[in-house]
C-alpha atoms as a PDB file:
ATOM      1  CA  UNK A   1      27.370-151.439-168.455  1.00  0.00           C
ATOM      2  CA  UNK A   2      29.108-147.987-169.093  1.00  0.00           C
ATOM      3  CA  UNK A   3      26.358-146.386-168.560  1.00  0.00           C
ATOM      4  CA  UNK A   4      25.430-147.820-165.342  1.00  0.00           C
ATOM      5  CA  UNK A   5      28.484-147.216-163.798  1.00  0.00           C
ATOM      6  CA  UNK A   6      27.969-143.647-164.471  1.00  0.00           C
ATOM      7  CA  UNK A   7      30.888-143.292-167.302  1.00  0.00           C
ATOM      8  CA  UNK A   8      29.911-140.362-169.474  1.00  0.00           C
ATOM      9  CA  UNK A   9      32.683-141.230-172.502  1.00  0.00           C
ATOM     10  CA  UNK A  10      34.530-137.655-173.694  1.00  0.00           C
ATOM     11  CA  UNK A  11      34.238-137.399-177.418  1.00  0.00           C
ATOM     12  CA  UNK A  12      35.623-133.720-177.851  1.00  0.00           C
ATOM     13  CA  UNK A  13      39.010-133.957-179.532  1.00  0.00           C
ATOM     14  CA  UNK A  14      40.432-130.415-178.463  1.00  0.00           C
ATOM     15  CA  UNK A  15      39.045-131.321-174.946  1.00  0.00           C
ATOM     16  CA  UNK A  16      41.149-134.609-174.723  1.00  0.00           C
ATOM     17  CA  UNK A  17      44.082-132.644-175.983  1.00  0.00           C
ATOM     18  CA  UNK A  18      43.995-130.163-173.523  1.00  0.00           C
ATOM     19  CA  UNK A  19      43.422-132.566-170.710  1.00  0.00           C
ATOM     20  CA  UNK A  20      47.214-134.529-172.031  1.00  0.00           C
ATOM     21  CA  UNK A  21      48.773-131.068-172.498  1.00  0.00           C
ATOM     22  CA  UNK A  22      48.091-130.522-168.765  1.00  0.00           C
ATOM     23  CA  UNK A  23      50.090-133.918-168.110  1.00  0.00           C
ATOM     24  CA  UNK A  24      53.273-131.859-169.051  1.00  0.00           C
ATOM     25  CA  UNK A  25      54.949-135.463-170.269  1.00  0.00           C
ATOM     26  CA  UNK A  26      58.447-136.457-170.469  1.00  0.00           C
ATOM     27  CA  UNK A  27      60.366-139.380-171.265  1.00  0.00           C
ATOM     28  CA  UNK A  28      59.894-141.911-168.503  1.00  0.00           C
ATOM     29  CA  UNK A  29      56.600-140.378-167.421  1.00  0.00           C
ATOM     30  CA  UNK A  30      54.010-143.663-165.771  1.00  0.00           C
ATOM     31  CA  UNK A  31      50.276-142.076-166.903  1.00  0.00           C
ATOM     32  CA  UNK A  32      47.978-143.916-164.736  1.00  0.00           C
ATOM     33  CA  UNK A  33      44.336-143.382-166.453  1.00  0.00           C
ATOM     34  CA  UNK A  34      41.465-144.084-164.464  1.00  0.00           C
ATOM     35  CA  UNK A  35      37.941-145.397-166.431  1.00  0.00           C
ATOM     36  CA  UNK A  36      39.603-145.598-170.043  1.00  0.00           C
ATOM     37  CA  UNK A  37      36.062-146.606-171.313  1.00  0.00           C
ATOM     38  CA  UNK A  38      36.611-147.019-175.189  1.00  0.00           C
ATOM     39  CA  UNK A  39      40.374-145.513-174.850  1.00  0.00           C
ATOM     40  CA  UNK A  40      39.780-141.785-176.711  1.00  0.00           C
ATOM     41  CA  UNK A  41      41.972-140.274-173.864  1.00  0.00           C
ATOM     42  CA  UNK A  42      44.549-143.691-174.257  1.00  0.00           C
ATOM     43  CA  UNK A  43      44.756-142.809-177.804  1.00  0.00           C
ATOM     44  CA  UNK A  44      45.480-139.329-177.357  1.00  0.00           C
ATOM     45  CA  UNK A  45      48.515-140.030-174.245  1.00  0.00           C
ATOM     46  CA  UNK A  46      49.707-142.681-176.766  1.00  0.00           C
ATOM     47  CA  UNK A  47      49.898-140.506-179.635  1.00  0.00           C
ATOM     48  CA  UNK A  48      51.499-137.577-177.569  1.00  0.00           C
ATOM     49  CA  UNK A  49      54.608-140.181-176.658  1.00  0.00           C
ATOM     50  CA  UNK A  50      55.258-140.889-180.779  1.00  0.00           C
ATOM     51  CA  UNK A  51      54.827-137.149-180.931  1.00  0.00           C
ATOM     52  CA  UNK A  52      57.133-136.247-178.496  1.00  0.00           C
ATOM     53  CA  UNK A  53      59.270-139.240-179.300  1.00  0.00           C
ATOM     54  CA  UNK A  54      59.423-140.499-175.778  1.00  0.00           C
ATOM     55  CA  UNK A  55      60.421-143.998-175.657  1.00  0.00           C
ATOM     56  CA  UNK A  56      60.137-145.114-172.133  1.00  0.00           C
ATOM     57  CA  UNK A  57      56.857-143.552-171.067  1.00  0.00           C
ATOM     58  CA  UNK A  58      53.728-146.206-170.516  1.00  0.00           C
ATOM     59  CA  UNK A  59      50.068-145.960-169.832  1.00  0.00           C
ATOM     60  CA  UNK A  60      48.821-147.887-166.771  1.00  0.00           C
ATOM     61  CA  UNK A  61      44.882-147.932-167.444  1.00  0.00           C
ATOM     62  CA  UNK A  62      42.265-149.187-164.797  1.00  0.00           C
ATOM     63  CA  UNK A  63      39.158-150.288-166.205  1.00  0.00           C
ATOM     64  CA  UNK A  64      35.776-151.473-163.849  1.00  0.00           C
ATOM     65  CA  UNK A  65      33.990-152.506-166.515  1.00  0.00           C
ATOM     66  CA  UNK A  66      35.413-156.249-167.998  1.00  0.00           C
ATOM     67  CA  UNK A  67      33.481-155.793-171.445  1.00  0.00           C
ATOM     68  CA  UNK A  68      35.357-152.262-171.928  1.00  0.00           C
ATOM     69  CA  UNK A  69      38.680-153.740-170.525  1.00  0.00           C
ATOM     70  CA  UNK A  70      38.157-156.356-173.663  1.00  0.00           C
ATOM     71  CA  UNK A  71      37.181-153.456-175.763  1.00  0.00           C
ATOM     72  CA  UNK A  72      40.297-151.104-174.928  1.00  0.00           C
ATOM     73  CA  UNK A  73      42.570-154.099-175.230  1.00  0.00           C
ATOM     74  CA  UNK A  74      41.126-154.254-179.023  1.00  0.00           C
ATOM     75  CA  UNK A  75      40.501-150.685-180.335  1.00  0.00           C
ATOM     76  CA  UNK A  76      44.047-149.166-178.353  1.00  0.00           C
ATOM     77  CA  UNK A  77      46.645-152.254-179.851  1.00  0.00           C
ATOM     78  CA  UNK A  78      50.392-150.805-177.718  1.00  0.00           C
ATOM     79  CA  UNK A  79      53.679-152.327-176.246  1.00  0.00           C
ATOM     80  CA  UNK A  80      53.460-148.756-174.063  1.00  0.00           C
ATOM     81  CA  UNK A  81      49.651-150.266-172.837  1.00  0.00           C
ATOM     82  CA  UNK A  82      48.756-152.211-169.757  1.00  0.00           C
ATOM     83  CA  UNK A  83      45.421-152.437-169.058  1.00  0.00           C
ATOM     84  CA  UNK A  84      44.388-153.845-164.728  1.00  0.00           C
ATOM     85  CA  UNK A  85      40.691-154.718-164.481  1.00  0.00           C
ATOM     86  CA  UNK A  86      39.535-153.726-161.440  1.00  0.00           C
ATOM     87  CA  UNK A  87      37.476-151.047-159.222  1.00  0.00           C
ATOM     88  CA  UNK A  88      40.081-147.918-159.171  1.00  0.00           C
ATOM     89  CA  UNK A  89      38.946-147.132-155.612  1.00  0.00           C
ATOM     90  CA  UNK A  90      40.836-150.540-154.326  1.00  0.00           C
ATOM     91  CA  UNK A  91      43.656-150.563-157.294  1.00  0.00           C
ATOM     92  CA  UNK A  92      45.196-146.948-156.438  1.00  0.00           C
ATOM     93  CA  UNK A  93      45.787-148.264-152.296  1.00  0.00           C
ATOM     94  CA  UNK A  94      47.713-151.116-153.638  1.00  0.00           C
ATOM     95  CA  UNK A  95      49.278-149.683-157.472  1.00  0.00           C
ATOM     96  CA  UNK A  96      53.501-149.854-155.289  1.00  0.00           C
ATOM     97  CA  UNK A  97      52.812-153.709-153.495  1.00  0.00           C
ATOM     98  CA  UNK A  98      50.414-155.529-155.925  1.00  0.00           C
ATOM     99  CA  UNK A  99      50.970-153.888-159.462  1.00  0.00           C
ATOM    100  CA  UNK A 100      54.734-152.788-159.004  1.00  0.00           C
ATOM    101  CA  UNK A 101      54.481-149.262-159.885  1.00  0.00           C
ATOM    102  CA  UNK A 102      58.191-147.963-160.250  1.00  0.00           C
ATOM    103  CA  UNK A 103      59.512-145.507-157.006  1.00  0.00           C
ATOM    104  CA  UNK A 104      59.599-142.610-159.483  1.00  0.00           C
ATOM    105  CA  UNK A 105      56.132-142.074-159.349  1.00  0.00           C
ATOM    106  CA  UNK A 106      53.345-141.697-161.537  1.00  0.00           C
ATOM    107  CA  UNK A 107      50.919-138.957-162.933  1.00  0.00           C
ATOM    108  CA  UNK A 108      47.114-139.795-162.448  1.00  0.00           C
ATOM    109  CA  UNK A 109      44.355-138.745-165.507  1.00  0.00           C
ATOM    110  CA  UNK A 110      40.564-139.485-165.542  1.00  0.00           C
ATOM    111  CA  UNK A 111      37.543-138.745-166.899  1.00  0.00           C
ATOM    112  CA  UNK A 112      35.620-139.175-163.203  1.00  0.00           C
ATOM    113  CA  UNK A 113      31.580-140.716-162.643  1.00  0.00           C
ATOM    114  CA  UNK A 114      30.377-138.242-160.548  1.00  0.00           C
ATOM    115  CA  UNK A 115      29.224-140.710-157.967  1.00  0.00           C
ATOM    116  CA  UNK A 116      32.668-141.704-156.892  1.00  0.00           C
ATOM    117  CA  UNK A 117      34.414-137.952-157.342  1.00  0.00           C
ATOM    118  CA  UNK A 118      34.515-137.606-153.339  1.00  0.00           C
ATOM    119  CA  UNK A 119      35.794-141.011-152.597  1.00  0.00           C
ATOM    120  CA  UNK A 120      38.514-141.031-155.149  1.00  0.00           C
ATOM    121  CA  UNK A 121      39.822-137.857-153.383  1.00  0.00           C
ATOM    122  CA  UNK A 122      39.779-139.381-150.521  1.00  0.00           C
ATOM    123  CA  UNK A 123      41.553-142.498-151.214  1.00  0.00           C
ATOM    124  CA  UNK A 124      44.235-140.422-153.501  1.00  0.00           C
ATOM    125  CA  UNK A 125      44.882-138.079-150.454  1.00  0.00           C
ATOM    126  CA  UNK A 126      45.578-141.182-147.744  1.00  0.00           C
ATOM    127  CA  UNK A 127      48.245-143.018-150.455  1.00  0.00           C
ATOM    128  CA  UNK A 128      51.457-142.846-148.861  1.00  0.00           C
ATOM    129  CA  UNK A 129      53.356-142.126-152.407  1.00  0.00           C
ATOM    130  CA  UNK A 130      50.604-139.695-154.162  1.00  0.00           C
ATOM    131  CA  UNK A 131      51.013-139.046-157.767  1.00  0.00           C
ATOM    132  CA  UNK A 132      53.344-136.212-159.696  1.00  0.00           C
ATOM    133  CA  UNK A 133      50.496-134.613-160.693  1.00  0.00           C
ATOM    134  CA  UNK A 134      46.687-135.195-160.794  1.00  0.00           C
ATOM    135  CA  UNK A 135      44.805-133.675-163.649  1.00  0.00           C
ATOM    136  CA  UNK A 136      40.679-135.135-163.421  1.00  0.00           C
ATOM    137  CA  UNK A 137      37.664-133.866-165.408  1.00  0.00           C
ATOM    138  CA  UNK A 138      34.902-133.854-163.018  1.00  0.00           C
ATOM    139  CA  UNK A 139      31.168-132.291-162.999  1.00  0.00           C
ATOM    140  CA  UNK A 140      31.299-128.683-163.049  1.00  0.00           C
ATOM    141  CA  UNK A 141      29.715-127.533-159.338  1.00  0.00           C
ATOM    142  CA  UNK A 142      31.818-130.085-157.647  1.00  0.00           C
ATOM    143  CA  UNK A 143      35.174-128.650-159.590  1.00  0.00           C
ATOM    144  CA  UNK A 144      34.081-125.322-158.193  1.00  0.00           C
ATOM    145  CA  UNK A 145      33.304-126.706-154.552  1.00  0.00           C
ATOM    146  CA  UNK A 146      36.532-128.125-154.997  1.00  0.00           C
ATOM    147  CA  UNK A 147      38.426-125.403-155.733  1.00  0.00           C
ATOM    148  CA  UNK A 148      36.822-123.082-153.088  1.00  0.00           C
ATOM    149  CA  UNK A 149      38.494-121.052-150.439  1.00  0.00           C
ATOM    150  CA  UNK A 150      41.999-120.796-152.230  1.00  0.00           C
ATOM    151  CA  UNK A 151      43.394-117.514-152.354  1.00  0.00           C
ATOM    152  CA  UNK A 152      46.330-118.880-154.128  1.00  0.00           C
ATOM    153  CA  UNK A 153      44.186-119.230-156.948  1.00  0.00           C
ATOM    154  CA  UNK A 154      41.859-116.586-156.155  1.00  0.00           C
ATOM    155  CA  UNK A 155      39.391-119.190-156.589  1.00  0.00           C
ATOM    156  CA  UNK A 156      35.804-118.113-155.695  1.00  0.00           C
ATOM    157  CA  UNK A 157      32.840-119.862-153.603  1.00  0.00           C
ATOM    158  CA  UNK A 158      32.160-121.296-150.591  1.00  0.00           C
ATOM    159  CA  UNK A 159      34.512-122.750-148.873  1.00  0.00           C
ATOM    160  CA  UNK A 160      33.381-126.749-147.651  1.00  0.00           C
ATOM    161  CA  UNK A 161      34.878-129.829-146.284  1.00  0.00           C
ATOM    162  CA  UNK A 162      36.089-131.525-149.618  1.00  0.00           C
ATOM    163  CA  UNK A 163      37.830-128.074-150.691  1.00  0.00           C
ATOM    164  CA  UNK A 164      39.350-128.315-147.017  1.00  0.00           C
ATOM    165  CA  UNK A 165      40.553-131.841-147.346  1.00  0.00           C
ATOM    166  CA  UNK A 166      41.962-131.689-150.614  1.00  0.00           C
ATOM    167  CA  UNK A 167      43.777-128.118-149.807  1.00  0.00           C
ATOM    168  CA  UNK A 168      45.431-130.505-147.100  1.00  0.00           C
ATOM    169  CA  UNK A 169      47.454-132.780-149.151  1.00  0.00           C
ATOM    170  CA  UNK A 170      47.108-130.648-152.683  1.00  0.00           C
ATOM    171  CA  UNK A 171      47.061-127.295-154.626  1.00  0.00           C
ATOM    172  CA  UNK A 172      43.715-127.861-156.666  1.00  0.00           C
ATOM    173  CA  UNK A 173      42.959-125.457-159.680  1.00  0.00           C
ATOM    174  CA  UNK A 174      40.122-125.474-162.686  1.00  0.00           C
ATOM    175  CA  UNK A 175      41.997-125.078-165.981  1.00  0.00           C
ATOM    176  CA  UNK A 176      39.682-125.342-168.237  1.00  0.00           C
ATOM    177  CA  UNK A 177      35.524-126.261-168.618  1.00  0.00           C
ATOM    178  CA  UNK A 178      34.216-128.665-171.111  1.00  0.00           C
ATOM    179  CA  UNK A 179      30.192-128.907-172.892  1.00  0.00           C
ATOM    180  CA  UNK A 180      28.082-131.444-171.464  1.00  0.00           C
ATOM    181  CA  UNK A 181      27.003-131.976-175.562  1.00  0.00           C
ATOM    182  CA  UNK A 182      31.451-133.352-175.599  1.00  0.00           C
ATOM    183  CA  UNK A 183      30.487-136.227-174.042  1.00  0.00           C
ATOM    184  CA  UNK A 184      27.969-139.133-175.319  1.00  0.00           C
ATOM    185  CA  UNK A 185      26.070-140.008-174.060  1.00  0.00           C
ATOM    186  CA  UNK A 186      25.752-136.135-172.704  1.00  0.00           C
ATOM    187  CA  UNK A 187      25.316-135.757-168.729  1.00  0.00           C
ATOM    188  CA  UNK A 188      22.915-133.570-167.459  1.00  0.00           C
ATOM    189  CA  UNK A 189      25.747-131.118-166.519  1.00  0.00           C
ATOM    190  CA  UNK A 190      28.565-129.061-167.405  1.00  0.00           C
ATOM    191  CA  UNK A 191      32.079-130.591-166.370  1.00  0.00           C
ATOM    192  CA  UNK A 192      35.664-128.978-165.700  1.00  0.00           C
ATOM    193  CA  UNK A 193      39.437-129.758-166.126  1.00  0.00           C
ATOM    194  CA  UNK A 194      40.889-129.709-162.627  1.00  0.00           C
ATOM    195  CA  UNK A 195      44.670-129.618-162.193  1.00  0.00           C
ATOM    196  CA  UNK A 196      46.021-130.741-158.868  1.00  0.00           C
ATOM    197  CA  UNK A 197      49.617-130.294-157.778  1.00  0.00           C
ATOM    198  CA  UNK A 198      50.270-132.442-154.648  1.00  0.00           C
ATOM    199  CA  UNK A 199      52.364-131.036-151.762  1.00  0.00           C
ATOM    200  CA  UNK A 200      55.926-131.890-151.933  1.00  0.00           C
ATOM    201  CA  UNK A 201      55.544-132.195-148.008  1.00  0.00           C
ATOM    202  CA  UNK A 202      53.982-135.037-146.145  1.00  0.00           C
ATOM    203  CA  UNK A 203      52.167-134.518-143.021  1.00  0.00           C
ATOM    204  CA  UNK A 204      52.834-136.794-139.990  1.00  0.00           C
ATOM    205  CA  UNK A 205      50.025-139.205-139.160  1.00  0.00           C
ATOM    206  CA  UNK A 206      49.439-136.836-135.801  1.00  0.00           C
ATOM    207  CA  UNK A 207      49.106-133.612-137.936  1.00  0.00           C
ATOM    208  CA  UNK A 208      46.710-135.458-140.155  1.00  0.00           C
ATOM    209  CA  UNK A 209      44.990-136.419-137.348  1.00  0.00           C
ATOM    210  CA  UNK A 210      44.352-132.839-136.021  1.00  0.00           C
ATOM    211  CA  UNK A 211      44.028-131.634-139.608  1.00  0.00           C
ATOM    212  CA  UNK A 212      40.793-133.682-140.506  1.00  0.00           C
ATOM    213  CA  UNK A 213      39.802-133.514-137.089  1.00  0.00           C
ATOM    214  CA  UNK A 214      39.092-130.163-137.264  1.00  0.00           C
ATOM    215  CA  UNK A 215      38.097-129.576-140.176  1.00  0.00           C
ATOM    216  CA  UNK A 216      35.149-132.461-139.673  1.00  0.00           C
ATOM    217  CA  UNK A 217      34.487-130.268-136.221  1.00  0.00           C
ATOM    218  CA  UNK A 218      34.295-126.986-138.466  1.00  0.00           C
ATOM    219  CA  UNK A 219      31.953-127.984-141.329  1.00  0.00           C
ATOM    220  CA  UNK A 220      29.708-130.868-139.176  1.00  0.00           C
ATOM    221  CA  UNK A 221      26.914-128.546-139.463  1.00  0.00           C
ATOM    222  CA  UNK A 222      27.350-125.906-142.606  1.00  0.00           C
ATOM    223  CA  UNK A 223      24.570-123.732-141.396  1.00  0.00           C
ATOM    224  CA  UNK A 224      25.854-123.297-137.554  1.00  0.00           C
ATOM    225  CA  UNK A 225      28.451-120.502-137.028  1.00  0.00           C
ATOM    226  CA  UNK A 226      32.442-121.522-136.593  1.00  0.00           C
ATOM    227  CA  UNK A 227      31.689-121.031-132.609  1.00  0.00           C
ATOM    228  CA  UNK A 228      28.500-124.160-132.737  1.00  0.00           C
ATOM    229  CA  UNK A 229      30.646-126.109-134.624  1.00  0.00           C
ATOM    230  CA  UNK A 230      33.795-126.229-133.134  1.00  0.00           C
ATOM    231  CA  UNK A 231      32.244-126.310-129.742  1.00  0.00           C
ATOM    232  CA  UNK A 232      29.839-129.001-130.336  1.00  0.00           C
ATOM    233  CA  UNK A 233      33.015-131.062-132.511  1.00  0.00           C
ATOM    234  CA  UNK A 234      35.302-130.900-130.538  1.00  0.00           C
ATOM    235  CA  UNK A 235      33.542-130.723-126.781  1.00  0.00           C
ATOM    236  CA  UNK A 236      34.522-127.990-125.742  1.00  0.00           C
ATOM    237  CA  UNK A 237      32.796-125.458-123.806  1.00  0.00           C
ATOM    238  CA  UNK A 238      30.954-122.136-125.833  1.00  0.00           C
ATOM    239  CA  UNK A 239      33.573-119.546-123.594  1.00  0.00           C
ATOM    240  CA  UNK A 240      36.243-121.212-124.178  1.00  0.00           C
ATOM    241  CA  UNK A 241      36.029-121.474-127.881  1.00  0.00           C
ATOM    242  CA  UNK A 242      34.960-117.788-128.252  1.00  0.00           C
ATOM    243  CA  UNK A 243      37.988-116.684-126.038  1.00  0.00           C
ATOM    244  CA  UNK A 244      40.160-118.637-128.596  1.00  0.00           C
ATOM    245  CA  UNK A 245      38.881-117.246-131.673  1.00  0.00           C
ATOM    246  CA  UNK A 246      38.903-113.736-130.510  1.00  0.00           C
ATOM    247  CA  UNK A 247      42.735-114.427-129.591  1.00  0.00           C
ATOM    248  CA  UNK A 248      43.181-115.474-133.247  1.00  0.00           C
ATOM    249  CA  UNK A 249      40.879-112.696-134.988  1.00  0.00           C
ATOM    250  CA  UNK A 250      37.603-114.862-135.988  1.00  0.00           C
ATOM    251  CA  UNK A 251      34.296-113.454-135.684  1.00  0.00           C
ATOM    252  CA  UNK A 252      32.501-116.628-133.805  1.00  0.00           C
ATOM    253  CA  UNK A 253      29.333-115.790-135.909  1.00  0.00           C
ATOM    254  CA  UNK A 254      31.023-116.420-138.983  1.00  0.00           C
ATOM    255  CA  UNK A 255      30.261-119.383-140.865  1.00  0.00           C
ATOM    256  CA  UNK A 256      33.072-122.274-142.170  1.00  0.00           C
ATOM    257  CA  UNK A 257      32.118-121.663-145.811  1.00  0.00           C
ATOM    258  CA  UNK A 258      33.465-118.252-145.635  1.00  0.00           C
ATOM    259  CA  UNK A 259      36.945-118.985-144.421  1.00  0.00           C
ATOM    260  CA  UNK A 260      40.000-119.569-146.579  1.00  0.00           C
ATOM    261  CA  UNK A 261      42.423-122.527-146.635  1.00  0.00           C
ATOM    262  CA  UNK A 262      45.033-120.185-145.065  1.00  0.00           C
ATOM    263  CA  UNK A 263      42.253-118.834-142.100  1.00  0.00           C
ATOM    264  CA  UNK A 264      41.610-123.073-141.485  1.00  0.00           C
ATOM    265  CA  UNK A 265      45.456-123.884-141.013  1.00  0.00           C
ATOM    266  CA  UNK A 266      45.309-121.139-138.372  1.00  0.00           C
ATOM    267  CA  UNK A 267      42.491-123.088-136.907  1.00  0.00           C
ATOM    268  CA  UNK A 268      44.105-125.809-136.681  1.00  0.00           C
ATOM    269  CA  UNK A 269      47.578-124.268-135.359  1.00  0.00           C
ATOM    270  CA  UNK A 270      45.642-123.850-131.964  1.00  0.00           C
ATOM    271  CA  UNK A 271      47.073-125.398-128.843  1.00  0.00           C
ATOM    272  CA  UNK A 272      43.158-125.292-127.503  1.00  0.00           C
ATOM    273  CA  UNK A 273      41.958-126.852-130.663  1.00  0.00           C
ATOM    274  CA  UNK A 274      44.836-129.198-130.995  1.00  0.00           C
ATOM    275  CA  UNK A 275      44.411-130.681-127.267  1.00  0.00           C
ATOM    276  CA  UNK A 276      40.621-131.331-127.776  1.00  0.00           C
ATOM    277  CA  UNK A 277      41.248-133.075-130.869  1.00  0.00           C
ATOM    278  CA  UNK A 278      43.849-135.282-129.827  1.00  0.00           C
ATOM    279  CA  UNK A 279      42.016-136.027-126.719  1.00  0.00           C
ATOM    280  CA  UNK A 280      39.011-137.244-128.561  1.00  0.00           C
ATOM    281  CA  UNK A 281      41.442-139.417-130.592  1.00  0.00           C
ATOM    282  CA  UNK A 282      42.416-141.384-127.351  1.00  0.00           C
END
C-alpha cells in the first residue's frame, strides 16, 4: 500500500541525518513526522534525543497507511513514540483540539508523496498555531518552484503561485538535494531538503484575504502579462491598472514569474488593488 500512496521510503543514512540536524532539537522539542513509513527517519529523531540526552522531547508520527502504522509500532519500540493513524492532510487542522498538542508548539518533518506536496502547504499555511520550524524533503523541481522569487535567499527561477503563497506565511530555503537511487523503491526524480522558517507575525484574516487574492489575480494565467492578469482578476479596467503600475514602477508587459516576493507585497500594498479585491470578497 506504500507504494500506492506514493511513499518513496528514504534509505540514505547521511541524508536522514542531515534532514534531523536541520530540526536544531532541544530538550522539550514536539517532532511531528509526517508518513513515517517503516520509521528510518523515527529512528534517527529518536536516537538524536539519547544522543543529545534530552529527556522530555517526543515524536508525534502520522501514518495513512494502517499496515505501516502496525509496522512502525513494531520495528521503532519508544516511551518518547506516539504513533495517530490517519490522513495528515485532516490530522495537522485538528493536532491543538483533537490530539492535544502542547501551546509550545511543535516542529514538523516529512519525507512528502509528491501528489499531496501543494496541499500540505496549503493546509500548514491556514493553521492558526503553525509549527517552529518546517523542514520537508520534497521532489526536486517543485523545491525549486518553491523556493523561487526570494531574494533573501537569492534563490533562482521563476517566480509562481505556490512560491507566492508560501513566501506569505514562511521563509522557504533548499538546504540540501538528495539521489533519487537514496530512496527504494527509487522515484523517477531527484528530491531536495527544504527548510522553512515560519513568520513570527500573523496576518489578519483581511490581509490574507487581499494577499491570496491577488496573488490568484496575478498568476491566473502564467503566460498573460501582470497588466491581463490583474485586470481580468480583479475586474478592473486595462487604464486603470496600467496607470497603477506605472505609479509603482512595473512594466505592465512583464510577466508574474519574473517578479520577486518583495515586488508582489508592493502589489498588494495598493489602495486600487486592495479595493477591487475586497470588493469581490463581498
Amino acid at each position: 500500500m506504500g507504494r500506492r500512496l506514493g511513499q518513496h521510503f528514504l534509505k540514505d543514512e547521511k541524508a536522514l541525518k542531515k534532514i534531523v540536524g536541520e530540526l536544531e532539537l532541544k530538550s522539550g522539542d514536539v517532532i511531528v513526522e509526517i508518513g513515517p513509513g517503516h520509521g528510518e527517519l523515527t529512528r534517527e529523531i529518536l536516537n538524536k534525543f539519547k544522543d543529545l540526552k534530552i529527556q522530555t522531547s517526543k515524536v508525534v508520527a502520522i501514518e495513512k497507511d494502517p499496515t505501516l502504522v502496525d509496522s512502525i509500532k513494531y520495528l521503532v519500540s519508544s516511551k518518547k513514540l506516539r504513533v495517530i493513524e490517519g490522513d495528515a492532510l485532516k490530522v495537522l487542522p485538528v493536532l491543538d483540539t483533537k490530539y492535544k498538542m502542547p501551546n509550545t508548539g511543535y516542529k514538523l518533518v516529512g519525507n512528502i508523496p509528491y501528489y499531496i506536496t501543494g496541499h500540505l502547504l496549503r493546509i500548514v499555511g491556514e493553521l492558526q498555531k503553525k509549527p517552529k520550524l518546517i523542514v520537508l524533503t520534497l521532489q526536486k523541481e517543485v523545491a525549486e518552484r518553491l523556493t523561487a522569487g526570494n531574494p533573501s535567499t537569492g534563490a533562482q527561477g521563476k517566480m509562481n503561485i505556490l512560491a507566492a503563497s508560501v513566501g506569505f506565511w514562511g521563509k522557504p530555503e533548499i538546504i540540501g538535494f538528495i539521489s533519487k537511487q537514496s530512496f527504494k523503491p527509487s522515484p523517477k526524480v531527484d528530491s531536495a531538503i527544504v527548510k522553512i522558517l515560519p513568520r513570527q507575525r500573523r496576518a489578519t484574516k483581511k490581509q490574507s484575504e487581499i494577499y491570496y487574492g491577488l496573488i490568484r489575480a496575478l498568476f491566473k494565467q502564467p503566460r498573460k502579462t501582470i497588466l491581463n492578469n490583474l485586470s481580468e482578476g480583479l475586474g478592473l479596467p486595462k487604464k486603470e491598472v496600467e496607470a497603477e503600475l506605472k505609479k509603482l514602477n512595473f512594466q505592465s508587459t512583464s510577466r508574474g514569474e519574473v517578479l520577486n516576493s518583495t515586488e508582489i507585497n508592493k502589489l498588494t500594498a495598493s489602495p486600487l488593488f486592495k479595493r477591487a479585491i475586497i470588493k469581490r470578497k463581498t
